[in-house]
Protein backbone atom coordinates (compact mmCIF):
# COMPACT_ATOMS: atom_id res chain seq x y z
CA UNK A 1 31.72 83.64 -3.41
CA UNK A 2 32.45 81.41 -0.08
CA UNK A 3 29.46 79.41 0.98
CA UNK A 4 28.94 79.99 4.73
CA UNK A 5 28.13 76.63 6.67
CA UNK A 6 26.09 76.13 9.50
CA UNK A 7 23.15 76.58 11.04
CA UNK A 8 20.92 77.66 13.91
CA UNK A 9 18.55 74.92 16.24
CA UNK A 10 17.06 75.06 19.55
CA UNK A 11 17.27 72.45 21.65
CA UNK A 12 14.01 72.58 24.22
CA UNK A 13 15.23 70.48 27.16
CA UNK A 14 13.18 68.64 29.09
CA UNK A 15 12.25 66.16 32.63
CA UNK A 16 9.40 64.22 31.37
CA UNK A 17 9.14 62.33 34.65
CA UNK A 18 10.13 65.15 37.08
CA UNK A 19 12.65 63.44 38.34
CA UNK A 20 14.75 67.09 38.48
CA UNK A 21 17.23 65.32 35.55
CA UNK A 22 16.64 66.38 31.94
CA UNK A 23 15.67 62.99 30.05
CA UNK A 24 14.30 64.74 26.96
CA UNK A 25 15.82 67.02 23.93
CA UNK A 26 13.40 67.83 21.57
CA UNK A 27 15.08 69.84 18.90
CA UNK A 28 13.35 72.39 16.71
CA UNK A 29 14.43 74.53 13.34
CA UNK A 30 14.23 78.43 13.95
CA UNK A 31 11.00 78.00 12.04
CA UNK A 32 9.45 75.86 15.00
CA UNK A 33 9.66 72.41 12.76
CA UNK A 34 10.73 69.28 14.63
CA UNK A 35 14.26 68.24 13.77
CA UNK A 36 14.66 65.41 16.27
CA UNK A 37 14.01 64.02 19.54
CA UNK A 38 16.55 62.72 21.83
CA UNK A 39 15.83 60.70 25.03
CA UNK A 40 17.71 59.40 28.09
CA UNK A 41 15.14 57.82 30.30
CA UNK A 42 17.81 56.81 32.78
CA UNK A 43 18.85 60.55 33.33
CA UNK A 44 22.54 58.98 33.27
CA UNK A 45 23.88 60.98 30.32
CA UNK A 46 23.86 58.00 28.09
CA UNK A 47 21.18 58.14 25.31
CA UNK A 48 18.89 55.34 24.92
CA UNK A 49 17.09 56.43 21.81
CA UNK A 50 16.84 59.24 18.78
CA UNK A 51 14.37 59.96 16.25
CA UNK A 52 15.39 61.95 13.86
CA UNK A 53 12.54 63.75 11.46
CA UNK A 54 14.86 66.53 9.38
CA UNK A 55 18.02 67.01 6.89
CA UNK A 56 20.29 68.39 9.15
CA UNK A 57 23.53 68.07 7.46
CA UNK A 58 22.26 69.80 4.12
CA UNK A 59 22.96 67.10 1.72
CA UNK A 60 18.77 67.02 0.72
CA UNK A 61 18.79 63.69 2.55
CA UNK A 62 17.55 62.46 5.30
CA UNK A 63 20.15 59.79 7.06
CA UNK A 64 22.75 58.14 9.15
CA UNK A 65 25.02 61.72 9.12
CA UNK A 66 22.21 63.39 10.44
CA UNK A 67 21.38 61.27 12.65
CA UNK A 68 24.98 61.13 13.89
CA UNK A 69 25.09 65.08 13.82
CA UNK A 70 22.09 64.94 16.29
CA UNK A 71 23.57 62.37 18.23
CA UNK A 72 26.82 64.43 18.99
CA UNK A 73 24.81 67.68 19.74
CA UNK A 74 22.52 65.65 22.23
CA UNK A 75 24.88 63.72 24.06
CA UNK A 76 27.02 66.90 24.69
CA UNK A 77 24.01 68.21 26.44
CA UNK A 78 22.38 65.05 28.17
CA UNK A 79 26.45 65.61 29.97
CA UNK A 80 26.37 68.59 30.96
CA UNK A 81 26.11 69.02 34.85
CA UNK A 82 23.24 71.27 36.74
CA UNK A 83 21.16 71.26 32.89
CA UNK A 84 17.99 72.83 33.86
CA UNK A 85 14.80 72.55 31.56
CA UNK A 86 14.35 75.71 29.07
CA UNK A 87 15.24 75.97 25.40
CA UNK A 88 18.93 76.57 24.48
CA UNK A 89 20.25 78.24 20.73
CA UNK A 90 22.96 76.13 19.67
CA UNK A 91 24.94 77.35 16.22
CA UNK A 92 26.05 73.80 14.60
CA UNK A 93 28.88 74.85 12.59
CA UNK A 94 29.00 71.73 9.73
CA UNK A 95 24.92 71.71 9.93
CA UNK A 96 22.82 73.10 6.92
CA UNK A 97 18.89 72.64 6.19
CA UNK A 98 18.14 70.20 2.67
């Protein structure tokens, strides 16, 4: 039997100082638990800090790979012209919940 990898989070983006630039990423499982929380306060697409609060990678621990997995996801985002606040699906194909 193959093992399928990956997973399903939302990412609800966010402009915490309504400066019409998204400096938050709060990510969620599809259960509605916190995974992490990304921020960029300058709104210049470089991330100043992550907190990460969930095994993301599937390994049943909680560390620096998921922490790097986040990273990736967030900084794709924070780069990504015209990103408007809302909640995005994203499918993380080497993800899996611990």
């Amino acid at each position: 039997m193959v093992e399928e990898k990956g997973v399903f989070i939302y990412a609800n983006l966010l402009d915490v100082n309504d400066d019409g630039k998204i400096d938050m990423i709060s990510f969620l499982d599809p259960q509605g638990r916190g995974i992490a929380v990304a921020v960029d306060r300058a709104s210049d697409g470089k991330m100043d800090q992550i907190h990460v609060f969930q095994d993301v990678t599937g390994d049943g621990k909680l560390d620096m790979d998921d922490t790097r997995l986040i990273e990736r996801e967030a900084v794709k985002l924070f780069r990504q012209e015209g990103l408007e606040e809302g909640q995005l699906k994203l499918f993380i194909e080497d993800g899996g919940y611990g």
